[in-house]
Every structure is written in structure tokens, then in C-alpha cells.
Protein backbone atom coordinates (compact mmCIF):
# COMPACT_ATOMS: atom_id res chain seq x y z
CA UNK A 1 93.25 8.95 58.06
CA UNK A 2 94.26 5.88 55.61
CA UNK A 3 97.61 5.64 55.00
CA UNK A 4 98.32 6.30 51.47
CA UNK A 5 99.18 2.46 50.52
CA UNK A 6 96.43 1.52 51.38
CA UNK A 7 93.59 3.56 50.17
CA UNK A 8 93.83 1.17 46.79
CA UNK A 9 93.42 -1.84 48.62
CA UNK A 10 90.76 -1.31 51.45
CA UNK A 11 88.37 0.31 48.57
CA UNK A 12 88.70 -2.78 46.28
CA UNK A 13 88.69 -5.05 48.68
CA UNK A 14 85.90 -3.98 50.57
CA UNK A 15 83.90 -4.37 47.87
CA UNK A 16 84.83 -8.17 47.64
CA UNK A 17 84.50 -8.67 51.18
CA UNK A 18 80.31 -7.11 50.64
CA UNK A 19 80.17 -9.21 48.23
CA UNK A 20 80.33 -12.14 50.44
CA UNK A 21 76.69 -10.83 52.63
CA UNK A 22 78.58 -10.18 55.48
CA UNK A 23 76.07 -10.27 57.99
CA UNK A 24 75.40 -14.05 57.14
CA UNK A 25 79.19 -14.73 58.14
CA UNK A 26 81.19 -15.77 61.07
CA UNK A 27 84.57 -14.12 60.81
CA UNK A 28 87.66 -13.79 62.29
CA UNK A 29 91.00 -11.35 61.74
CA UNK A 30 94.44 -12.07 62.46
CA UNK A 31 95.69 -8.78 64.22
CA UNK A 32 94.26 -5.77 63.53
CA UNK A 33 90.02 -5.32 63.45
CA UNK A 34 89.95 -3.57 59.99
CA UNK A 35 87.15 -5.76 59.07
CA UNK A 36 85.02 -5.56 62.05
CA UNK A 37 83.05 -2.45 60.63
CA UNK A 38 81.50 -4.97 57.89
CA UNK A 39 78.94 -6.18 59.94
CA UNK A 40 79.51 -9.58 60.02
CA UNK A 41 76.93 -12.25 61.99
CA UNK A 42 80.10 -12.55 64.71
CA UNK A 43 83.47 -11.47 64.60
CA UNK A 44 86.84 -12.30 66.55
CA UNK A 45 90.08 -11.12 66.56
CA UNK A 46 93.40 -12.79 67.38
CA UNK A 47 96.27 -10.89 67.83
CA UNK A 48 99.49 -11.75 65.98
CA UNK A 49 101.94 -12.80 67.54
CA UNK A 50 100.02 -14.22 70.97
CA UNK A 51 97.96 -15.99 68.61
CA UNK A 52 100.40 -17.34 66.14
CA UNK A 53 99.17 -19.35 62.67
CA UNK A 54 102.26 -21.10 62.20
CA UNK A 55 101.55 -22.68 66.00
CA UNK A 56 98.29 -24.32 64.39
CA UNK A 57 94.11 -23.82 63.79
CA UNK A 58 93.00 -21.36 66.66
CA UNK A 59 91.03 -23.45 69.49
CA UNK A 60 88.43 -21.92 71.65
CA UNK A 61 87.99 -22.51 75.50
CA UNK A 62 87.41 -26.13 75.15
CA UNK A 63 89.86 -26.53 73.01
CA UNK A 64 87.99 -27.11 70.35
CA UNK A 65 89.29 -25.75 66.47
CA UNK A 66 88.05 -22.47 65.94
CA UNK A 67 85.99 -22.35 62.51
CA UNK A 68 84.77 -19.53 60.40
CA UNK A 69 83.04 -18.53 56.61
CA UNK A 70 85.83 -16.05 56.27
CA UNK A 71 89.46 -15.15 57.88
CA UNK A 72 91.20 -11.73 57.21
CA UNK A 73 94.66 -10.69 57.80
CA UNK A 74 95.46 -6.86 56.48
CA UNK A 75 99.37 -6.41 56.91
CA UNK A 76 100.39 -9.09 59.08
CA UNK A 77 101.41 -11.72 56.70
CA UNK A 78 105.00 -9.83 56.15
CA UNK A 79 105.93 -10.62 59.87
CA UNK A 80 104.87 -14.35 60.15
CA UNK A 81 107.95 -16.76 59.77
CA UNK A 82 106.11 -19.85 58.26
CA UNK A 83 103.56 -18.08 56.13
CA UNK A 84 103.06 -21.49 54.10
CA UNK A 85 102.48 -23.25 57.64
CA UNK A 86 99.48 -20.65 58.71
CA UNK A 87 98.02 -20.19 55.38
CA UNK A 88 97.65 -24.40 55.71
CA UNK A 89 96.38 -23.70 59.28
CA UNK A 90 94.26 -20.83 57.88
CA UNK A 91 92.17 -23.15 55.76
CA UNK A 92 92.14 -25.68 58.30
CA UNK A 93 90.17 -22.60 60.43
CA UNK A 94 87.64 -22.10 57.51
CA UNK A 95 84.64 -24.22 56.89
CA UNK A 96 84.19 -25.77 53.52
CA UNK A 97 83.65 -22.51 51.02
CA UNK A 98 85.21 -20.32 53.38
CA UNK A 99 87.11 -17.20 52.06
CA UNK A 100 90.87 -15.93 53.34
CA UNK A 101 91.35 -12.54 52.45
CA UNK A 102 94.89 -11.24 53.33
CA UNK A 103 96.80 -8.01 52.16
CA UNK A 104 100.38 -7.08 52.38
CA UNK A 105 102.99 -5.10 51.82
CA UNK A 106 105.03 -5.15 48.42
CA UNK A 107 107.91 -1.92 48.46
CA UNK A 108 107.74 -0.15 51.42
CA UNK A 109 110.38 0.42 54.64
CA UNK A 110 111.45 -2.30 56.35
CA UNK A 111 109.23 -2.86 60.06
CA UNK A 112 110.04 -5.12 61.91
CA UNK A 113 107.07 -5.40 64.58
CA UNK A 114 108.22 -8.51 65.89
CA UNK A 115 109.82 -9.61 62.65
CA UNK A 116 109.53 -8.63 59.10
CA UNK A 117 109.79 -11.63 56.88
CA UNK A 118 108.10 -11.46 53.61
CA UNK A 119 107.24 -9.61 50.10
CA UNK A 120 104.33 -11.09 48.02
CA UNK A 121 103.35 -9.62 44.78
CA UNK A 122 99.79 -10.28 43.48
CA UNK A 123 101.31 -13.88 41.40
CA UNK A 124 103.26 -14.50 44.49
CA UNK A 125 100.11 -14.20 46.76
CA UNK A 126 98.41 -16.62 44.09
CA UNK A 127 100.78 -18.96 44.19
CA UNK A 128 100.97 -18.98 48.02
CA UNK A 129 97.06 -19.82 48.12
CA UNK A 130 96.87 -22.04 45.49
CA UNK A 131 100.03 -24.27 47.00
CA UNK A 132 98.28 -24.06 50.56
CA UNK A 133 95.69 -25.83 48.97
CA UNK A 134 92.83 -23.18 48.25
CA UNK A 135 90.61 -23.33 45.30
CA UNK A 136 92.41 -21.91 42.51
CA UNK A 137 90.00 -20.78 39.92
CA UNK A 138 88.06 -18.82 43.51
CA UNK A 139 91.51 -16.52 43.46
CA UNK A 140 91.45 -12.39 43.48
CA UNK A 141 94.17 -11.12 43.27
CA UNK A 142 96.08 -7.64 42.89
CA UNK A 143 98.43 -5.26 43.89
CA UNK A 144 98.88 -1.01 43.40
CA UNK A 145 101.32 1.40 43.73
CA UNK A 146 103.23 4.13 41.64
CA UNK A 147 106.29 6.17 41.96
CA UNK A 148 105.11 9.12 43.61
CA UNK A 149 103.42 7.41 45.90
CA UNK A 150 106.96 5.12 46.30
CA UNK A 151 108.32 8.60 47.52
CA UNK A 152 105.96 9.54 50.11
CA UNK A 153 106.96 6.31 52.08
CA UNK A 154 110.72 7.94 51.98
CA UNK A 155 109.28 10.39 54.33
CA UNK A 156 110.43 9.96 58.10
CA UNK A 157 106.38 10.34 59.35
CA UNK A 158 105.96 6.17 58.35
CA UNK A 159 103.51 5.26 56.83
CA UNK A 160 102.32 8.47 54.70
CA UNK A 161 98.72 9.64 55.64
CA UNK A 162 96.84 10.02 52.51
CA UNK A 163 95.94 13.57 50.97
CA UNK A 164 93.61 14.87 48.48
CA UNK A 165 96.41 15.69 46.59
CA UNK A 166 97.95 11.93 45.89
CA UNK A 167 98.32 10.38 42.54
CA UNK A 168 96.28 7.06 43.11
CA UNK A 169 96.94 6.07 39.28
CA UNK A 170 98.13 2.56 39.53
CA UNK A 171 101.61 1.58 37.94
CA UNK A 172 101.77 -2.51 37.66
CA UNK A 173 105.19 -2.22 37.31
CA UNK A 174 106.19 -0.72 40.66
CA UNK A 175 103.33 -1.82 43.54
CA UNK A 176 103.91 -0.66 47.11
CA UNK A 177 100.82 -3.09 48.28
CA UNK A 178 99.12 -6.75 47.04
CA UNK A 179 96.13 -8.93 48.07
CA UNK A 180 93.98 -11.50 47.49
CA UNK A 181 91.61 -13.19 48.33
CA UNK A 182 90.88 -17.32 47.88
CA UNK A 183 87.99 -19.80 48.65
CA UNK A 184 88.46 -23.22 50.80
CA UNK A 185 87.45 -25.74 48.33
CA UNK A 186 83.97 -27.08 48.83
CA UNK A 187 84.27 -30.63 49.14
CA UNK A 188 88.17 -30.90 50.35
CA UNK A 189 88.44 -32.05 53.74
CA UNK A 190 90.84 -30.14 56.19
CA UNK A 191 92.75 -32.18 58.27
CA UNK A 192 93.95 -31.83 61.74
């Protein structure tokens, strides 16, 4: 079962991510294989934190750069400790048009699984992308959460398994989750 903070997010953004024709991308996700389901052309995960983004662009065997239409990174953002540094290397990753879609936590617990760094709001993930050099009129971003479900993550059983019976009315003023998502620029050359 979803946990509740995230039922918002994966439905929304799901819907962007089809959006994109899946099955004509190459993708890859950074920890975690939430996106794998979508059907893409190929997909590859790296796991955070033995593949690192602050470190640099992924290579493959050859140690050539690892490149992709579209990178994904649900809820692992919060524990990297230069997120400007691997949203840079991110784009470096994608191909010209690419998309980075990335979601994280806004109020819940601390978890510190290595390290837990960072809180973005929706702006604050815009801003991120946008100073990391990604195209910033491609930029979706948004962010949900309410009170009651604010309580639920109180709970010692971390993070709360959605129900039937939660309130999923959005509250701008008090999000528990944000994401966005933002397109390498067509004609900007990565370098590295």
C-alpha cells in the first residue's frame, strides 16, 4: 500500500511522466524503481548512495557518461549533501530535451537513511532546477499535504499507509510532499 504522502504525488505525476510516451524513452532512477512499471524503451537504476550524483554523470562499463531522455529520483533528494552539484550532474546525464523528474519530502519526521539533508517546497524545487541550469518555462511543479494528514505521520508505524478513509484535500499552506519536474534545454550543451 502507498504511503499516505504520497498518493498525491505518484497520481499527478504519473500522469506527466505518460505524457512523455514512455516506451520511446531511455530512463534511469536514482534509488528506488518506482518508475520502472511505466514501460519505458530501457530502464536502469542506480542506487543512492553507491551511486552518488554529487560524485559526477554516471559512466557505464567503459567508462563512458551514462545518457538518458529522462532521470527520476522519488524521495532521495532529502539525503544527498550537494543537491545543487547532482542536479548539475543530472542534466549533464540527460540528452538535449531530456526530462528530470524528482519528488521529495516537505514536513514529515526526520530519516536519516544515510543522511537527511534537505526540505524543498514546490518554488524551492523551481528554483533549484532553474539555477542548475534546466529550461525554465519546461518547469512542473507542486507540492500537497493537509493537517490531518500532518498527524498521521505523528504515528510511530512511519510512514502512514494510506486508507480509504484519508482526507486527500490539498492545503497549500501546510504540504507534507513537493515535485517537479524540468526539461534539459534543447540546444544547451552539457559539459563534462
Amino acid at each position: 500500500m502507498a504511503s499516505l504522502n504520497r498518493v498525491v504525488m505518484q497520481k499527478i505525476s504519473l500522469q506527466w511522466l505518460v505524457d512523455l510516451e514512455p516506451a520511446k524513452l531511455d530512463a534511469a532512477e536514482i534509488s528506488g524503481n518506482w518508475g520502472e512499471r511505466l514501460g519505458f524503451l530501457s530502464y536502469s537504476a542506480f542506487h543512492y548512495p553507491d551511486h552518488d550524483p554529487c560524485a559526477g554523470p554516471f559512466r557505464d562499463a567503459d567508462g563512458k557518461r551514462c545518457k538518458f531522455d529522462v532521470i527520476l529520483a522519488n524521495q532521495v533528494w532529502e539525503h544527498i549533501e550537494r543537491p545543487y552539484a547532482a542536479t548539475r550532474n543530472v542534466l549533464r546525464m540527460l540528452r538535449p530535451g531530456g526530462w528530470f523528474w524528482l519528488a521529495v519530502p516537505f514536513f514529515v519526521p526526520y530519516h536519516a537513511v544515510p543522511v537527511d539533508c534537505s526540505r524543498w517546497s514546490a518554488l524551492g524545487l523551481k528554483n533549484l532546477l532553474i539555477e542548475t541550469g534546466f529550461d525554465e518555462d519546461s518547469i512542473m511543479a507542486a507540492q500537497w499535504g493537509n493537517r490531518a494528514a500532518a498527524l498521521r505521520n505523528l504515528e510511530p508505524d512511519w510512514p502512514p499507509a494510506s486508507s480509504s478513509d484519508d482526507d486527500l484535500t490539498n492545503d497549500p499552506e501546510f504540504p507534507l510532499v513537493s515535485w517537479a519536474m524540468a526539461r534539459r534545454p534543447l540546444d544547451r550543451a552539457a559539459s563534462g
